[in-house]
Protein backbone atom coordinates (compact mmCIF):
# COMPACT_ATOMS: atom_id res chain seq x y z
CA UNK A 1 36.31 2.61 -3.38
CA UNK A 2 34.30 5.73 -4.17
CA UNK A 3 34.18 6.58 -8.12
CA UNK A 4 34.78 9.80 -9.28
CA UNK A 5 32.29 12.40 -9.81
CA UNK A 6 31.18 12.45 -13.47
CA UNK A 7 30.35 15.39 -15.59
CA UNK A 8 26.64 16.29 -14.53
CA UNK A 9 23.96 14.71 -16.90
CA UNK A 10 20.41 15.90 -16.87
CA UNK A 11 16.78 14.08 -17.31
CA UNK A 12 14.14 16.04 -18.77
CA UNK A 13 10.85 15.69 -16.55
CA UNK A 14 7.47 16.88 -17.74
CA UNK A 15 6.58 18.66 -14.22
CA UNK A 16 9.78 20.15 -13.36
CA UNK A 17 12.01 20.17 -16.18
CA UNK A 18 15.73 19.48 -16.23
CA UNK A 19 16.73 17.20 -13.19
CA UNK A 20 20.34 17.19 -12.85
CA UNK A 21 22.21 14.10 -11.80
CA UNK A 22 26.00 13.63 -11.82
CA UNK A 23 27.58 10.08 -12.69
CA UNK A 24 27.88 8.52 -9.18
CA UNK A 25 23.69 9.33 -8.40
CA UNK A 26 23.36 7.82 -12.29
CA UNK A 27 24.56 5.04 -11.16
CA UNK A 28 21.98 4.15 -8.19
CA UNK A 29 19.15 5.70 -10.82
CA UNK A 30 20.41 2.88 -13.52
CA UNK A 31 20.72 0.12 -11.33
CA UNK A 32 17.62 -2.75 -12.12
CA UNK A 33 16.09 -2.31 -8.51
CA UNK A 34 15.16 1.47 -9.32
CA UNK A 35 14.85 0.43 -13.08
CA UNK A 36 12.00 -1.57 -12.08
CA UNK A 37 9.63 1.37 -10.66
CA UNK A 38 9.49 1.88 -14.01
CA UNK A 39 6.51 -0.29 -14.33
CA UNK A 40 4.93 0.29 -11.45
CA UNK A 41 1.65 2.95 -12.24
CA UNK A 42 2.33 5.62 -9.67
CA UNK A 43 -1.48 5.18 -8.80
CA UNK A 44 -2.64 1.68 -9.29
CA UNK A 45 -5.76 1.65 -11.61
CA UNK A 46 -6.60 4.81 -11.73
CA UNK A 47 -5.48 5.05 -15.40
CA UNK A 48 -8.75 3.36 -16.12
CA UNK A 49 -10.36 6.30 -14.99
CA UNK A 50 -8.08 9.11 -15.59
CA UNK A 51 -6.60 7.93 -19.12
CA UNK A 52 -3.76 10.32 -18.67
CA UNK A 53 -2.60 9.00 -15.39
CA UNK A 54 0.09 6.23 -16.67
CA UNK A 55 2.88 7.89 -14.86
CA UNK A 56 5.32 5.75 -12.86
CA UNK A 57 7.15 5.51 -9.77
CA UNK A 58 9.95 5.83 -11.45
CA UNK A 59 9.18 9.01 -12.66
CA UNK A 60 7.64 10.57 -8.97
CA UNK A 61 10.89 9.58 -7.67
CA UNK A 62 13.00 11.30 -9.48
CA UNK A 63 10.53 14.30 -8.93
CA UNK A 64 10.89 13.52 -5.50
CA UNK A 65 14.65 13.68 -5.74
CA UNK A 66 14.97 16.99 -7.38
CA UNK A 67 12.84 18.69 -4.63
CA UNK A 68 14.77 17.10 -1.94
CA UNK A 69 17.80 19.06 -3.05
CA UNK A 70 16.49 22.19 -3.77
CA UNK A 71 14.68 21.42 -0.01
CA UNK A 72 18.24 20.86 1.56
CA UNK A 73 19.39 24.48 -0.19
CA UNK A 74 16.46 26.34 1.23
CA UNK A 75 16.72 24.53 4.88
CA UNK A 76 20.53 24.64 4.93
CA UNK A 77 21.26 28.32 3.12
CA UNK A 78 22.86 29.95 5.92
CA UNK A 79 24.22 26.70 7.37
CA UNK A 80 27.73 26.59 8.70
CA UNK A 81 28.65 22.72 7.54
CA UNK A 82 32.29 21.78 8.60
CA UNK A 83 33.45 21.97 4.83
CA UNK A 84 31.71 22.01 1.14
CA UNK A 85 32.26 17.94 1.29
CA UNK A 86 30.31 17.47 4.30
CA UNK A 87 27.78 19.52 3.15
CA UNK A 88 27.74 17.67 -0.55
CA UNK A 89 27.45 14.26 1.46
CA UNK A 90 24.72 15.63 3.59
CA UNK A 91 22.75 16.70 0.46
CA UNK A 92 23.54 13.39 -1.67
CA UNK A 93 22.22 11.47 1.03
CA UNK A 94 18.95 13.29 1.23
CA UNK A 95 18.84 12.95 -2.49
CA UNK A 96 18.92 9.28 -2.62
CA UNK A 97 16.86 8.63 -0.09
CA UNK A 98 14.04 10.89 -1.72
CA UNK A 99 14.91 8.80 -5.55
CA UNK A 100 14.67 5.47 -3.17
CA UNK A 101 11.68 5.55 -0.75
CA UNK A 102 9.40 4.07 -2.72
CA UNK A 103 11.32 1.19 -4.11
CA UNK A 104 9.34 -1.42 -2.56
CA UNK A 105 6.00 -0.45 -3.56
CA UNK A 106 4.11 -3.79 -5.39
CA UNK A 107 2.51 -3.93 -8.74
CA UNK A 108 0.08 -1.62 -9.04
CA UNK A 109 1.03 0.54 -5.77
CA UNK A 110 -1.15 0.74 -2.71
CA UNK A 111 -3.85 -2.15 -4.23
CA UNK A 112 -1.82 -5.12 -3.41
CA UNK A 113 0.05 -3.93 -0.69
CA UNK A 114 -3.02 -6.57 1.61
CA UNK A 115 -1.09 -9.51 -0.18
CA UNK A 116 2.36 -9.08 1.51
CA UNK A 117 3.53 -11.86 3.94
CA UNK A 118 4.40 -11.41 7.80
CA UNK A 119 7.29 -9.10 8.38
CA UNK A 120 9.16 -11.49 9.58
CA UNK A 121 9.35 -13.19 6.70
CA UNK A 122 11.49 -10.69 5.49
CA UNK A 123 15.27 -10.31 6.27
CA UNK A 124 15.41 -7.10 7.89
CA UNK A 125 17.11 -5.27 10.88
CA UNK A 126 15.23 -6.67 13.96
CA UNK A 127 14.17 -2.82 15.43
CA UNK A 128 12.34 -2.96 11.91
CA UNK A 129 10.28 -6.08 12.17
CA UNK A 130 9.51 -4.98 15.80
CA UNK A 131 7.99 -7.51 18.25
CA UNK A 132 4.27 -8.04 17.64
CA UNK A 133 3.08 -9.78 14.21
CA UNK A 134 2.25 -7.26 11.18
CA UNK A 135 2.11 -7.60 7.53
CA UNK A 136 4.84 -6.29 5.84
CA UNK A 137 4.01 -2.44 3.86
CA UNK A 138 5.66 -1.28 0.80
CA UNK A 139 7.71 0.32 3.52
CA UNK A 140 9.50 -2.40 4.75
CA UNK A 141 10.21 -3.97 1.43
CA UNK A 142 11.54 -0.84 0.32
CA UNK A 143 14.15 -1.51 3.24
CA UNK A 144 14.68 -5.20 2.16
CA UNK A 145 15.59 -3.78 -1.47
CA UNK A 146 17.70 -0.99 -0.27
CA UNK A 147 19.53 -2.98 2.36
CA UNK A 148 19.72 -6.51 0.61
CA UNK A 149 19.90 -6.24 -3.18
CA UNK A 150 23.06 -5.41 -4.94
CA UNK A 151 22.13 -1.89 -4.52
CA UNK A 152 24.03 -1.40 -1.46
CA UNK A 153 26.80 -2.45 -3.15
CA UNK A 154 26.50 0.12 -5.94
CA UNK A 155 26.04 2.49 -3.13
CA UNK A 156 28.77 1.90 -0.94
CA UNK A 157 30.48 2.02 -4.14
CA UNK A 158 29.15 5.34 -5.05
CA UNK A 159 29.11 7.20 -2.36
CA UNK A 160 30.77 7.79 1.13
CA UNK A 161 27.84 7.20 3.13
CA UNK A 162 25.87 3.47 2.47
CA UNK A 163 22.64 2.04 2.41
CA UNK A 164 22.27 2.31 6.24
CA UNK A 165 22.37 5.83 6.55
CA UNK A 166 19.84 6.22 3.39
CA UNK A 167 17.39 3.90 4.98
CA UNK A 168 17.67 6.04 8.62
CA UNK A 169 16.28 8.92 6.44
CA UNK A 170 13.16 6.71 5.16
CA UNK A 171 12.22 4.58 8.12
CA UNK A 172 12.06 6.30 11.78
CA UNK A 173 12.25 2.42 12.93
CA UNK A 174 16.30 2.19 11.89
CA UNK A 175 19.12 2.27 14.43
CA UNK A 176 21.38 4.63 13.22
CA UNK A 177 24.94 3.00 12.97
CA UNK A 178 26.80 5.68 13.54
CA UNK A 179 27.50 9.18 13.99
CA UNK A 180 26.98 10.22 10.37
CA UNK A 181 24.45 12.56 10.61
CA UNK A 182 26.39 14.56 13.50
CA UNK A 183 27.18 17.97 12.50
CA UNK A 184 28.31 20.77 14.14
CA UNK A 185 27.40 19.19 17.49
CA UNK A 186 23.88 18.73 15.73
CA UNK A 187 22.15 16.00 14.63
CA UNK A 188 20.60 16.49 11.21
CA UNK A 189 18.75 13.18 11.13
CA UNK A 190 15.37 14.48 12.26
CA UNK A 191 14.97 17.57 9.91
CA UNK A 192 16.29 15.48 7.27
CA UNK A 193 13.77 12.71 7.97
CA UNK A 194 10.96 15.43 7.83
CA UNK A 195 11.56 16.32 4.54
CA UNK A 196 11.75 12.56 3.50
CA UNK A 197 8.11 11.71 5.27
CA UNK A 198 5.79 14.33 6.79
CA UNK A 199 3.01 16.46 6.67
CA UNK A 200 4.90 18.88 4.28
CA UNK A 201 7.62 16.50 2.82
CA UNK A 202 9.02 16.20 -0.51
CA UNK A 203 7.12 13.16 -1.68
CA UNK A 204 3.49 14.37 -1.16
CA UNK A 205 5.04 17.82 -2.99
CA UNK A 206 6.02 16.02 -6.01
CA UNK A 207 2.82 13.47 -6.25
CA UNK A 208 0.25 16.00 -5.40
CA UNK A 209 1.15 18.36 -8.70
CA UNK A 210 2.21 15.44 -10.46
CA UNK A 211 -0.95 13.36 -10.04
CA UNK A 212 -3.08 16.29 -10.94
CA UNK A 213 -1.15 17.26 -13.92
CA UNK A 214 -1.11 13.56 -15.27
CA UNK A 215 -5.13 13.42 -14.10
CA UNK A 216 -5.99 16.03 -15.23
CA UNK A 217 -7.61 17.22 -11.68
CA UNK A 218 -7.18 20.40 -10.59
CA UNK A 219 -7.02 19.65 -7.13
CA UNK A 220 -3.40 19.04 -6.29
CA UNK A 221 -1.91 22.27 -7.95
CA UNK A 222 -0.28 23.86 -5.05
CA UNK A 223 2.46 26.21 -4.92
CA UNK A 224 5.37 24.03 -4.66
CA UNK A 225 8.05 25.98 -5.51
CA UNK A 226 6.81 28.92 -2.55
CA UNK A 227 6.93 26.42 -0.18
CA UNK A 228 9.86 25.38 -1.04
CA UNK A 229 11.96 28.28 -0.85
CA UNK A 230 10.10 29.09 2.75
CA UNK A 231 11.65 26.01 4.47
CA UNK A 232 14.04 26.94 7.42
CA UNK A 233 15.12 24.79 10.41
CA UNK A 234 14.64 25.34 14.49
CA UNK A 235 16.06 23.19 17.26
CA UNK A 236 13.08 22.18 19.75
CA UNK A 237 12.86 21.90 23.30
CA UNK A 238 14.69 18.35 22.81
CA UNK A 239 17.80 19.83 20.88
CA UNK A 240 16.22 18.43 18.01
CA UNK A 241 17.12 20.18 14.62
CA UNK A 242 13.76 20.42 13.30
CA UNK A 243 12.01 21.24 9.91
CA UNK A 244 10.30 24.70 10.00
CA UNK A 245 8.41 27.34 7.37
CA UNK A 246 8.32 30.65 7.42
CA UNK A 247 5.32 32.77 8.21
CA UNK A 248 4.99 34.24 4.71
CA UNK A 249 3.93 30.57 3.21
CA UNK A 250 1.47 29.55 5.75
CA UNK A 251 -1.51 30.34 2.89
CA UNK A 252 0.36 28.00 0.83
CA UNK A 253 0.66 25.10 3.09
CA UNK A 254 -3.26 25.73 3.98
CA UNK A 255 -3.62 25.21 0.36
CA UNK A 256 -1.55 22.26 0.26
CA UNK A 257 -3.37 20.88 2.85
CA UNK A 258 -6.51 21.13 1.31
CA UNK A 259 -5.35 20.22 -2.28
CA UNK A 260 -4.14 17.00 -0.55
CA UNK A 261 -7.59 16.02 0.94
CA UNK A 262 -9.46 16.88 -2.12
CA UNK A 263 -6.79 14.98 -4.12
CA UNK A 264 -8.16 12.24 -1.78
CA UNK A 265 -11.65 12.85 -2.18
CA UNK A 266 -11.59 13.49 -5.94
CA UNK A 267 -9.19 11.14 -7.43
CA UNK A 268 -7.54 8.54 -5.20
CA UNK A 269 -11.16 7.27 -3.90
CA UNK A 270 -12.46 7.43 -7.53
CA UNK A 271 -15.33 4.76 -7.63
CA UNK A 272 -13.57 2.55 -10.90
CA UNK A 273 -9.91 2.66 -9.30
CA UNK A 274 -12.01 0.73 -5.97
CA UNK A 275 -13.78 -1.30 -8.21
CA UNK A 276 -10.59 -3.16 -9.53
CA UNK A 277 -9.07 -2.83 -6.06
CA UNK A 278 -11.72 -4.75 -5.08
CA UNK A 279 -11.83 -7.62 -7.31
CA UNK A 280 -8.48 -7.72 -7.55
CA UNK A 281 -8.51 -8.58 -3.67
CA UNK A 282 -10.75 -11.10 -4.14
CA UNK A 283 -8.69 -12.86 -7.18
CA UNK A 284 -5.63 -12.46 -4.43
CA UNK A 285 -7.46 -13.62 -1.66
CA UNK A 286 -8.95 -16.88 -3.25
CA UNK A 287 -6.12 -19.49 -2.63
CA UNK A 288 -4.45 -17.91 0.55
CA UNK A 289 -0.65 -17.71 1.02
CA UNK A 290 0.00 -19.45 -2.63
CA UNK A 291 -1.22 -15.66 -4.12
CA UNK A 292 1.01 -13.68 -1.52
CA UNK A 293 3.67 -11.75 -2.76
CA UNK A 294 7.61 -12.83 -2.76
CA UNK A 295 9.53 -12.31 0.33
CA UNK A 296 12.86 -12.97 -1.41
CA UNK A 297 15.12 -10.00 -2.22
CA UNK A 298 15.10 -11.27 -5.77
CA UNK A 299 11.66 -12.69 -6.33
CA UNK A 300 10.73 -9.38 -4.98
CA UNK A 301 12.73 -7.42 -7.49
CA UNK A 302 11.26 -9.38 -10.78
CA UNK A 303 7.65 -8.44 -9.77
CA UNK A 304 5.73 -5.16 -11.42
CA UNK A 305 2.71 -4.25 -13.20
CA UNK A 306 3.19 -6.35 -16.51
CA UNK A 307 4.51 -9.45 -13.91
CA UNK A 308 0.65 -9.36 -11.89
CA UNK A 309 -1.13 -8.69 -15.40
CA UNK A 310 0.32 -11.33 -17.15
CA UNK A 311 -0.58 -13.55 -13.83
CA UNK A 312 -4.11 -12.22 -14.34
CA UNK A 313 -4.56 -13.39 -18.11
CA UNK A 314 -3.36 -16.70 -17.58
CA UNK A 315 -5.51 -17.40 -14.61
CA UNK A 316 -8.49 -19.10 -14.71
CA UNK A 317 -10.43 -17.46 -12.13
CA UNK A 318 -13.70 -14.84 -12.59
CA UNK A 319 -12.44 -12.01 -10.98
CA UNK A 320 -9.04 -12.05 -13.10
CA UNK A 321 -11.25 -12.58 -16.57
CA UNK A 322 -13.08 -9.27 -15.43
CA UNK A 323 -9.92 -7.63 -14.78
CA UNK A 324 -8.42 -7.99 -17.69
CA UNK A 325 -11.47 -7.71 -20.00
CA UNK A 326 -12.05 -4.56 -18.28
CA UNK A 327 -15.20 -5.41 -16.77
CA UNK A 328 -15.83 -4.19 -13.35
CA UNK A 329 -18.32 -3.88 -10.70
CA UNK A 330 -20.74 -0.72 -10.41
CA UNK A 331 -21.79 0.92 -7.75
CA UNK A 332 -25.11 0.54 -6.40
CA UNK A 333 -25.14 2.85 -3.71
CA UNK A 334 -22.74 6.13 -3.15
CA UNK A 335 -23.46 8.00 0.50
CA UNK A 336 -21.34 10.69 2.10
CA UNK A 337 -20.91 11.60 5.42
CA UNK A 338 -19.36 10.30 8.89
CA UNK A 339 -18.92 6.47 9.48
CA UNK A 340 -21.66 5.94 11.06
CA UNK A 341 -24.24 7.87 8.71
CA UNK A 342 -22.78 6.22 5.97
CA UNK A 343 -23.28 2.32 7.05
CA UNK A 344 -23.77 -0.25 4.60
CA UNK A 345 -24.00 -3.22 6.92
CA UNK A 346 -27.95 -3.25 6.50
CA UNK A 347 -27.89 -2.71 2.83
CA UNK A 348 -25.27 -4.94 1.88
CA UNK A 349 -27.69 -7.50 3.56
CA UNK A 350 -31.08 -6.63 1.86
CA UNK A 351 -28.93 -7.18 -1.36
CA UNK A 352 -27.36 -10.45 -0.19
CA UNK A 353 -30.61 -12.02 1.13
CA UNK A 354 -31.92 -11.43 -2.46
CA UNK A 355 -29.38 -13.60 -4.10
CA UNK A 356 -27.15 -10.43 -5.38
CA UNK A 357 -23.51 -10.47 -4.57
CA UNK A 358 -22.52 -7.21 -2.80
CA UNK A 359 -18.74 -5.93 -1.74
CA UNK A 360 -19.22 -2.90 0.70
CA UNK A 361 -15.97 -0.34 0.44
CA UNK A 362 -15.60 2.84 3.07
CA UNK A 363 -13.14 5.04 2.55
CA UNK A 364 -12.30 8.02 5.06
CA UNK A 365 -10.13 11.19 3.59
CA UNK A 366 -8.74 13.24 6.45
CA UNK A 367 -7.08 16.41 6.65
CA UNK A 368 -4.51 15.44 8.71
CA UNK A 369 -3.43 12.70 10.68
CA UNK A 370 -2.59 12.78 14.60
CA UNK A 371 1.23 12.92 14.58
CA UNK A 372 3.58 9.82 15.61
CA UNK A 373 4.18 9.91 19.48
CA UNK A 374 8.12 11.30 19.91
CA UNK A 375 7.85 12.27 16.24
CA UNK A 376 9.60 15.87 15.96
CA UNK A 377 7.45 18.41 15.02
CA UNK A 378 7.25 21.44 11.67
CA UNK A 379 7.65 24.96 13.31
CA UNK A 380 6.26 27.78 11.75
CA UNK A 381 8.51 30.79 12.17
CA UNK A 382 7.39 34.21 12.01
CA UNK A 383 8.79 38.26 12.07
CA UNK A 384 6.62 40.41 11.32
CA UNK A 385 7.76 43.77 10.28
CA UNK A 386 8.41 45.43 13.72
CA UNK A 387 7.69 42.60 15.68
CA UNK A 388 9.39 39.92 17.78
CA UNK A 389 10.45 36.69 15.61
CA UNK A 390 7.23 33.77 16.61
CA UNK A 391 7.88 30.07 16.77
CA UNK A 392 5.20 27.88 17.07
CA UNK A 393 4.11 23.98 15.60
CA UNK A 394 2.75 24.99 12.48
CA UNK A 395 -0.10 22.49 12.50
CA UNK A 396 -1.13 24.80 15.26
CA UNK A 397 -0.86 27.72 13.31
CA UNK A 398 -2.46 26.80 10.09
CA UNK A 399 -5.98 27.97 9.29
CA UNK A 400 -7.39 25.27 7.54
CA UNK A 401 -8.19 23.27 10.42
CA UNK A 402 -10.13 26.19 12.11
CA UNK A 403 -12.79 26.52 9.05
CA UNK A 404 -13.00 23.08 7.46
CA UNK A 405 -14.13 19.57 7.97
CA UNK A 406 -11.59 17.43 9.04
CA UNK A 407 -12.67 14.13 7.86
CA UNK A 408 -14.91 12.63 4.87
CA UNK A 409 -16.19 9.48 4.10
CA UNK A 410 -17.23 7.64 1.32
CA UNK A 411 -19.18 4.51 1.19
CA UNK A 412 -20.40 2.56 -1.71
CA UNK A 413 -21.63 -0.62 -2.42
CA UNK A 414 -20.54 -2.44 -5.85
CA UNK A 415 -22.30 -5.23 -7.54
CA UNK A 416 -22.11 -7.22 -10.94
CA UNK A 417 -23.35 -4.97 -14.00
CA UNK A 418 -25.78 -7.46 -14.93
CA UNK A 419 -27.79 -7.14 -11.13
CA UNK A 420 -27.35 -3.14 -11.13
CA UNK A 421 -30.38 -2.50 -12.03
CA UNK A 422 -32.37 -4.80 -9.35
CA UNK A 423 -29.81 -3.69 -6.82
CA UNK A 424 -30.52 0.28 -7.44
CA UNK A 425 -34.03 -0.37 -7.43
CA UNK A 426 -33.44 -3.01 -4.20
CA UNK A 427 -32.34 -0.15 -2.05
CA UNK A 428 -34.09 2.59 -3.28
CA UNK A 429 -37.57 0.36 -2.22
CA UNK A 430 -35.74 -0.21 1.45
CA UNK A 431 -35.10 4.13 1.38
CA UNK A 432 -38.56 4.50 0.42
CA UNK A 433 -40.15 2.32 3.03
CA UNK A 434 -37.80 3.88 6.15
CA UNK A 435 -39.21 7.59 5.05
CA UNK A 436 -43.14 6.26 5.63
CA UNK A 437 -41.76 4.65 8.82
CA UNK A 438 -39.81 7.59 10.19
CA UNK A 439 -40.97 11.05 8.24
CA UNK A 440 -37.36 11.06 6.90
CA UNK A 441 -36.07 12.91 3.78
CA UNK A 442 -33.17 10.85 2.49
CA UNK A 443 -31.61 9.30 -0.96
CA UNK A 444 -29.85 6.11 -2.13
């Protein structure tokens, strides 16, 4: 039975203010599943780096869930819906799937996500766990909470759509189980699924601004709420209703774009955030499948930040005493360029052979990613004054791609603080000797 709409409540957010939520959404934000993003660190260690950056997924989510409605009034605004109800439902839906999509990230977000089990392991729709063998992503356990906790219950309870049609919205890979998202001889699951996850979604809106803010970075401060009011809709060549901007925020989204990468570049790659990433693999990784994470629903749902930590302190391992006494690995060696400029194979060697213990970490920051095959594409929609109304993909249309570099990598080598020293002076020897061999300029 569907409960009655409450009075509208509001939660005060430091980024975007007053988010206003009415009883039956309070509900879903309440329950102990999305209670428990609140101690999850939206990014993993950087914190350690960027003292400010304690924020939670918790907190991004409800960001996330504010922009999604104001997203649905922009893309919907002259939208003919059957009646106000539909159109409510519609936007609810949206709405929740935005405050649930990241529901089953792990403790400490994106750095233990290479501990999950097999997919399989998981009890989840079979179009989800596919056919070939994977580890499961935070993606797929967000599923497993949405689908198999107690809050689908709460939803079905709550609402008159259910946890089926709010995990179609987050995951391409669900079989829609109905007709739901029908309208008008239209179906709004594609657009709607754009604005959940894509190259100008409300997710990467909300984390961008709300990383740099909490950072203290500059990067990520994009114009979010220009964007926002420029969304539209198109139907494509496959009758596909179709996320779309208008012409007039293209500068924006090239801005976005690049604020994104740099965000990359700057913050998420940060040397120290690796460094624990790092050893914290290795902690993982040093009894196999006993350190994997829970595939239960409700073994799942107990784990967070404080859960791994206390794990950590009570461990009696080396790379979980430097954890938690704060004592990481340095880096040796920094180089930038392409992948294969910036190889550390030989390196990582030379320090080896001389008794120093040497983790090698690459990471590549790209501009944008080759869409999904099948995957619907953004339009970019433009009339100029006087002239004929323009529809084109917008990734074709945007500048950035035309005037910077698409891809960046970063390679470094870490090693114990104690054999820093050696290591530095290790490599800069082995730089020395290639530029007498080969006549070469170059720097460690």
């Amino acid at each position: 039975m569907r409960c009655p709409v409450a009075p509208p409540h509001e939660i005060r957010d430091p980024v975007h203010g007053a988010i206003p939520v009415d009883g039956s959404e309070l509900q879903i934000i309440d329950h102990p599943v999305v209670q428990r993003l609140r101690g999850i660190c939206q990014l993993g260690f950087a914190h350690l780096a960027f003292p400010g950056a304690t924020h939670t997924r918790f907190l991004h989510s409800l960001g996330a869930m504010h922009l999604a409605g104001l997203a649905f009034d922009a893309v919907f605004r002259d939208a003919p819906f059957s009646s106000p109800a539909r159109r409510d439902s519609l936007r609810r839906c949206l709405r929740m799937a935005a405050l649930c999509h990241d529901l089953g990230h792990p403790p400490f977000s994106h750095a233990v996500e290479f501990a999950m089990p097999e997919v399989a392991e998981l009890d989840l729709p079979a179009s989800v766990i596919g056919a070939g063998q994977r580890r499961a992503s935070h993606e797929d356990y967000t599923l497993l909470l949405l689908l198999r906790s107690d809050l689908a219950r709460v939803m079905r309870e709550a609402f008159d759509f259910g946890p089926e049609q709010v995990a179609c919205l987050i995951s391409p890979a669900m079989a829609a189980p109905d007709a739901y998202f029908d309208e008008g001889g239209c179906d709004l699951r594609p657009v709607l699924s754009q604005l959940i996850s894509s190259e100008l979604d409300v997710d990467r809106l909300d984390y961008l601004l709300r990383d740099s803010i909490f950072t203290g970075a500059q990067y990520g401060r994009t114009d979010t709420p220009w964007l926002i009011s420029h969304l539209s809709r198109q139907v494509d060549a496959d009758d596909r209703v179709c996320l779309a901007l208008d012409g007039r925020a293209l500068f924006a989204f090239d801005d976005f774009m690049v604020a994104r990468f740099h965000m990359f570049v700057m913050v998420y790659f940060h040397q120290k955030s690796v460094a624990y990433e790092e050893m914290l693999r290795r902690c993982l990784e040093g009894a196999g499948q006993q350190r994997r994470l829970p595939a239960g629903v409700e073994a799942y749902a107990g784990t967070d930040d404080a859960w791994l930590w206390d794990w950590l302190r009570r461990h009696d391992d080396p790379w979980a005493r430097r954890i938690v006494r704060y004592d990481p690995y340095k880096v040796a060696l920094e180089v930038h360029g392409t992948p294969e400029d910036a190889a550390l194979t030989q390196r990582v060697d030379l320090l080896r052979r001389e008794g120093i213990d040497a983790i090698p970490r690459a990471e590549v920051g790209v501009m944008q990613r080759p869409p999904k095959a099948g995957a619907p594409s953004i339009y970019l929609v433009d009339q100029p004054r006087g002239g004929s109304r323009q529809v084109q993909r917008l990734l074709d249309a945007t500048r950035v791609f035309r005037r910077q570099e698409l891809s960046a990598t970063i390679s470094r080598i870490y090693v114990a603080p104690d054999d820093l020293a050696r290591a530095r002076a290790l490599l800069h020897g082995s730089w020395k000797a290639r530029e007498l061999a080969f006549g070469t300029r170059s720097s460690p």
